[in-house]
Protein backbone atom coordinates (compact mmCIF):
# COMPACT_ATOMS: atom_id res chain seq x y z
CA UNK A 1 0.64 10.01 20.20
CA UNK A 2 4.44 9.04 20.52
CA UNK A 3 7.41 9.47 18.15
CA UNK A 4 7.23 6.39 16.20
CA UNK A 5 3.44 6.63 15.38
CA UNK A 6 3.76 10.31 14.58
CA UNK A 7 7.07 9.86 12.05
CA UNK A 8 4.77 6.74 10.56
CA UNK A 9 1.64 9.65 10.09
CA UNK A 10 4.73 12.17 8.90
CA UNK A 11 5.69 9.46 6.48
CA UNK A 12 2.28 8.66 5.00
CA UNK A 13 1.86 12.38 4.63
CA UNK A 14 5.15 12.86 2.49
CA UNK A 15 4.74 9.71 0.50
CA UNK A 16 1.28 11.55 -0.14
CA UNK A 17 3.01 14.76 -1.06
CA UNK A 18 5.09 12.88 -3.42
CA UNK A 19 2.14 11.01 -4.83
CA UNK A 20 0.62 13.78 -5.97
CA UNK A 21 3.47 14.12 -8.37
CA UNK A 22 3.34 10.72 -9.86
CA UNK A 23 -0.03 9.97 -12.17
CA UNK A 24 -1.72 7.20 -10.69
CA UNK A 25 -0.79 7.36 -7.11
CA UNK A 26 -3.61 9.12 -4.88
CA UNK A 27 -1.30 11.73 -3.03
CA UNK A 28 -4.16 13.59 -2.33
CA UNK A 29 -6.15 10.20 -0.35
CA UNK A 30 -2.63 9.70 1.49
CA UNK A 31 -2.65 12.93 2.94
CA UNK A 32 -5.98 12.78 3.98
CA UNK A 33 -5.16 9.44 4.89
CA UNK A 34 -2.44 9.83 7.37
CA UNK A 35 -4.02 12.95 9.09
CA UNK A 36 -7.33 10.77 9.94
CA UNK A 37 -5.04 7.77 11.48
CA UNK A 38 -3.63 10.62 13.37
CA UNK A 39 -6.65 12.93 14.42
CA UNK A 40 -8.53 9.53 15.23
CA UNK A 41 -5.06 8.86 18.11
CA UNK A 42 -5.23 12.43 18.98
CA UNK A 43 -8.76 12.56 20.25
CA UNK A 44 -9.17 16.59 20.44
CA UNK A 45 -11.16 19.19 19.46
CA UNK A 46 -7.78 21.27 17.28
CA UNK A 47 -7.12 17.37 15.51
CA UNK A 48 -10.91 17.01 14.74
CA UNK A 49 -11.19 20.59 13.34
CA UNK A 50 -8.13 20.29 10.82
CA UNK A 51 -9.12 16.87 9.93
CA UNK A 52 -12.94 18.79 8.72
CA UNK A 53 -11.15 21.73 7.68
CA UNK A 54 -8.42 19.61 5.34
CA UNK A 55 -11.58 17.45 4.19
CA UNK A 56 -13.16 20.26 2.79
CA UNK A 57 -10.45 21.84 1.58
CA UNK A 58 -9.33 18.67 -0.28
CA UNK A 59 -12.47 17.94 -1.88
CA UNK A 60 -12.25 21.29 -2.95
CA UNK A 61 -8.73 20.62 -4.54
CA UNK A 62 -10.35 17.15 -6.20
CA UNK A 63 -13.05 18.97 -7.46
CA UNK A 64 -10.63 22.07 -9.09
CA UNK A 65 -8.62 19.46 -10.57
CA UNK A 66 -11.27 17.41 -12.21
CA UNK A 67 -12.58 20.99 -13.61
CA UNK A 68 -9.12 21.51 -14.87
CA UNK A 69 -8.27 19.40 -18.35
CA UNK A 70 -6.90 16.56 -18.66
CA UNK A 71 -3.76 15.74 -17.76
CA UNK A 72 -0.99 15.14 -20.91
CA UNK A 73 1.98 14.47 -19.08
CA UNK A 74 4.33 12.86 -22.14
CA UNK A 75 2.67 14.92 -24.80
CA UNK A 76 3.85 17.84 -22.84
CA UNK A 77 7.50 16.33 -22.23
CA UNK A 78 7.24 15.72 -18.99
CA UNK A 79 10.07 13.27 -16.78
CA UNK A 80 10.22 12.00 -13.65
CA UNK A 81 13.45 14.31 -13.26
CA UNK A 82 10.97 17.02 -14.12
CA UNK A 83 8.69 15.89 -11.82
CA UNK A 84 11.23 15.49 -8.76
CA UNK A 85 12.69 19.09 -9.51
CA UNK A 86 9.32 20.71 -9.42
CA UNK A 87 7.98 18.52 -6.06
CA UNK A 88 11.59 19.78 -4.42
CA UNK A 89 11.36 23.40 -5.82
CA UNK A 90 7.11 23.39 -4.56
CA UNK A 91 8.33 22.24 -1.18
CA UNK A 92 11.61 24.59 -0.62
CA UNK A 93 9.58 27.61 -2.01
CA UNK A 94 6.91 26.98 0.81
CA UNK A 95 9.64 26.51 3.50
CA UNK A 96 11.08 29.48 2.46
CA UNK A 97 8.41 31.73 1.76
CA UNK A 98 5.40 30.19 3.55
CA UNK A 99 2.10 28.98 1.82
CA UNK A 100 3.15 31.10 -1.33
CA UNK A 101 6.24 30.07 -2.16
CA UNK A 102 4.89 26.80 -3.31
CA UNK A 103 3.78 28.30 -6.74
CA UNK A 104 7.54 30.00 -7.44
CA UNK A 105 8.80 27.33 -6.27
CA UNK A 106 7.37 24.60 -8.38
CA UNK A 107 7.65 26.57 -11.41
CA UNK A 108 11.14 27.47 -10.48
CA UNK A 109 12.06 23.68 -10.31
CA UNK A 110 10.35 22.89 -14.05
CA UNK A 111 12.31 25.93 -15.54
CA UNK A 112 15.45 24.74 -13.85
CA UNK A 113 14.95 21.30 -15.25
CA UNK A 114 14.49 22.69 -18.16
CA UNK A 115 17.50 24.61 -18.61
CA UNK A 116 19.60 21.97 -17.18
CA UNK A 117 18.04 19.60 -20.18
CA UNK A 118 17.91 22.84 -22.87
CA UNK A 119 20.32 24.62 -22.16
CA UNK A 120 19.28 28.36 -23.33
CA UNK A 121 16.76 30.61 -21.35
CA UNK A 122 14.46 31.26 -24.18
CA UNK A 123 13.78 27.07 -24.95
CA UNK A 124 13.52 25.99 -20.97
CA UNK A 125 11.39 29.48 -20.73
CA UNK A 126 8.99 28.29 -24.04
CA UNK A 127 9.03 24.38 -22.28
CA UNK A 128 8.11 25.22 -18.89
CA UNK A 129 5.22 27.48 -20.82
CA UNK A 130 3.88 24.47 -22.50
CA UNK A 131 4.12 22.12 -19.56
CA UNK A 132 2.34 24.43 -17.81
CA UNK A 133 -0.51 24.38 -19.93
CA UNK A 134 -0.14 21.05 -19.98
CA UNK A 135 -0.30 19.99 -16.55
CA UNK A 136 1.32 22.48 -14.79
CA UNK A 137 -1.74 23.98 -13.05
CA UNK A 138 -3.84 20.63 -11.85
CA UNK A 139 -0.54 19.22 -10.44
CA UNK A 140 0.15 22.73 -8.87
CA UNK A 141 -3.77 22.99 -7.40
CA UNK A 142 -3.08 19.25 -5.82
CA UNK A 143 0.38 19.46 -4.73
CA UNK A 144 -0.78 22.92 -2.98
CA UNK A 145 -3.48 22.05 -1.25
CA UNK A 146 -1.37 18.95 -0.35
CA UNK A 147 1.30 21.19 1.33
CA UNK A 148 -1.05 23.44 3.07
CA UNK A 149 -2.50 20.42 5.00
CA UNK A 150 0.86 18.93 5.72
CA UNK A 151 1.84 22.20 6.97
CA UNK A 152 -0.65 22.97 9.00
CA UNK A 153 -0.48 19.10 10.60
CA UNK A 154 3.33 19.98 11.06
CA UNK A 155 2.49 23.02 13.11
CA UNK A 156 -0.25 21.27 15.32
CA UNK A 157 2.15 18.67 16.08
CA UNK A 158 5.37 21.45 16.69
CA UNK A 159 3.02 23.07 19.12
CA UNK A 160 2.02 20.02 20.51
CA UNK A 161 -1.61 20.30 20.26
């Protein structure tokens, strides 16, 4: 595949990151998406595996999620700002600390949010509590399982498989 397609199938995969942050948008689909347009140009057996292995793993996640209540994003307080500091925290964290730095991460972004907007540890600390009863832990499962398969696309294509 050459450089244009492949930052087109990186581009899909990031708007589907970011999806998964915004209600409505299938983040989850995109991802999946984008790494079937590029394991159907790629043709070989390591693309065809991770596209089966992602599958599963994010019908899994879609499964999880619809287990998990119902999402109450405004009840719960919840901004785009909030939104855009967790999906940057969830993404740094699993740069930084691979795979499980996603969950510190994204947390880390709501509380700083939080205390940006509050002020005081104790309210952003009781506000990221609630949020993440809210919706803090289906967006988490999604956005996770997101970042795993974008991460493990990103390493087949670094290693040029």
């Amino acid at each position: 595949m050459e450089l244009p397609q492949l930052l087109l199938v990186g581009l899909v995969l990031l708007l589907g990151v970011v999806g998964v942050m915004i209600p409505g948008v299938p983040g989850t689909w995109l991802v999946w998406a984008g790494l079937m347009w590029w394991a159907l140009h790629e043709q070989s057996t390591p693309a065809w595996t991770l596209l089966v292995a992602a599958t599963a793993l994010l019908l899994v996640v879609q499964v999880v999620t619809w287990l998990l209540p119902p999402r109450r994003l405004r009840g719960a307080g919840v901004t785009t700002r909030m939104a855009v500091y967790a999906g940057a925290g969830a993404a740094l964290g699993f740069v930084l600390v691979p795979v499980v730095g996603a969950v510190p991460g994204f947390v880390g972004g709501v509380y700083l949010c939080e205390r940006l907007r509050l002020g005081t540890h104790g309210e952003a600390r009781a506000s990221v509590r609630a949020v993440m009863r809210a919706v803090g832990t289906s967006v988490l499962v999604e956005l996770f399982g997101c970042l795993l398969v974008v991460g493990a696309w990103l390493g087949m294509v670094v290693a040029g498989t």
